[in-house]
Protein backbone atom coordinates (compact mmCIF):
# COMPACT_ATOMS: atom_id res chain seq x y z
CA UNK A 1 -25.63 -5.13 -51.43
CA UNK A 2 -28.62 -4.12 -50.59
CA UNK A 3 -32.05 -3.53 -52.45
CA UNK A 4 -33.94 -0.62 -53.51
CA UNK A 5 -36.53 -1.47 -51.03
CA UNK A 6 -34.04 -1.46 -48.17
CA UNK A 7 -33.17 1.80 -49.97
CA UNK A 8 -36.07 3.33 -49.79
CA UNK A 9 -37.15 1.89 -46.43
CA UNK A 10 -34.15 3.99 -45.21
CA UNK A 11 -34.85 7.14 -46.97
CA UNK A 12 -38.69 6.64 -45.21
CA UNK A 13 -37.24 6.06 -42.09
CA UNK A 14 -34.64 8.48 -41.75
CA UNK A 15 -37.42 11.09 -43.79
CA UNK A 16 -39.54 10.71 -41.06
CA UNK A 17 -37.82 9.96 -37.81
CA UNK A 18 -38.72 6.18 -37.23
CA UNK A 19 -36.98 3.44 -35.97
CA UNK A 20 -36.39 0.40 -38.47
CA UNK A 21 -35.05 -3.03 -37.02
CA UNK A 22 -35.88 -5.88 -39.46
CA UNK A 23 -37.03 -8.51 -36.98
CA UNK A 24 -37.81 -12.51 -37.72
CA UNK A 25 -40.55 -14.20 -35.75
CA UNK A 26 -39.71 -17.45 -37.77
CA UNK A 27 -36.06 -17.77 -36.40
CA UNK A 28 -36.43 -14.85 -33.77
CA UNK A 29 -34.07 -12.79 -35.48
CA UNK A 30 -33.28 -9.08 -34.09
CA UNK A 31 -36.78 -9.66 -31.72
CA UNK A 32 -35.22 -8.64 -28.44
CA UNK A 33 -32.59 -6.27 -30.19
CA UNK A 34 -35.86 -4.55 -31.26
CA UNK A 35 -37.41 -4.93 -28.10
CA UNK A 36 -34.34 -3.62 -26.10
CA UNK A 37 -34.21 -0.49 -28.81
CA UNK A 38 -37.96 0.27 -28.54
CA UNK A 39 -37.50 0.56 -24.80
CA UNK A 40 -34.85 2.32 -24.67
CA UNK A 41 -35.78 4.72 -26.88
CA UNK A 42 -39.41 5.65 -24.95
CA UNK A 43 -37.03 5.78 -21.58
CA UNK A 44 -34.84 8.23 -23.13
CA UNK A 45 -38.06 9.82 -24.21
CA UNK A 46 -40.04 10.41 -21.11
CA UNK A 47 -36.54 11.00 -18.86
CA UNK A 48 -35.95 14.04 -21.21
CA UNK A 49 -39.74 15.24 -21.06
CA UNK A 50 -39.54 14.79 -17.19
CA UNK A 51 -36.19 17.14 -16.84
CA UNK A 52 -37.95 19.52 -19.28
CA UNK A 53 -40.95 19.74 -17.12
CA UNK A 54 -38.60 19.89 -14.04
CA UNK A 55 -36.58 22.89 -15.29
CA UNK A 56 -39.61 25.14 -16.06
CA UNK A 57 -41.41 24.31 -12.71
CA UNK A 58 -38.21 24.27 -10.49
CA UNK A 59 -38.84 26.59 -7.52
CA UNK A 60 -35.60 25.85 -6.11
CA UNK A 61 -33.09 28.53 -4.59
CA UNK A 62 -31.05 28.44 -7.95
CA UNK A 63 -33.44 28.95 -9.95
CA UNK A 64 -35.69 31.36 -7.85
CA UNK A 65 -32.67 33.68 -7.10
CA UNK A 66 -33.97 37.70 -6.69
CA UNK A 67 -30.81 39.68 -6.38
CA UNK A 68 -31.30 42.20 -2.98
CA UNK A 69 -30.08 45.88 -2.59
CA UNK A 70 -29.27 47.19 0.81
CA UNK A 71 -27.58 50.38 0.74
CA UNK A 72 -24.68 51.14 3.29
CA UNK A 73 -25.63 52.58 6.59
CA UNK A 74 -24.81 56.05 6.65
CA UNK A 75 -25.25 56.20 10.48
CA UNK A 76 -22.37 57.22 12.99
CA UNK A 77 -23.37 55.66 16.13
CA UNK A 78 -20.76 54.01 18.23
CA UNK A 79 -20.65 50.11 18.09
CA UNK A 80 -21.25 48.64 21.10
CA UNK A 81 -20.06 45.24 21.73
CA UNK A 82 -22.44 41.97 22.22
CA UNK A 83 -23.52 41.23 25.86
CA UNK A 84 -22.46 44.49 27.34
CA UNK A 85 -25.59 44.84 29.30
CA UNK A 86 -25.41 41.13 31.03
């Protein structure tokens, strides 16, 4: 069961959006599990700020799309076939 510490180290934590992993440097306890999550956590981090920044500065067809408007051709000329002239 746990303490009220641990308690309110949670409430803290979860209050302020941190990261807890109790960690031993005595008996190396949780060190590279806390490692590993630190990591992992500023990858996630910058991958998600890089597609944000991607998305609003994308100049790409799909997202640079301007819809065109060409109206029929009204014209009654007679069609004359490709190469006729050769």
């Amino acid at each position: 069961m746990g303490t009220r510490d641990d308690e309110y180290d949670y409430l803290f934590k979860e209050k302020n959006g941190l990261s807890f992993i109790e960690t031993s440097a005595l008996d190396s306890t949780n060190v590279e599990a806390a490692f590993q999550t630190i990591l992992t956590e500023i990858y996630r981090i910058v991958s998600q700020k890089q597609m944000s920044d991607r998305r609003e500065n994308d100049m790409s067809p799909s997202n640079n799309v301007v819809p065109i408007h060409v109206p029929p051709t009204t014209e009654n000329k007679p069609k004359v076939q490709c190469c006729q002239n050769i």
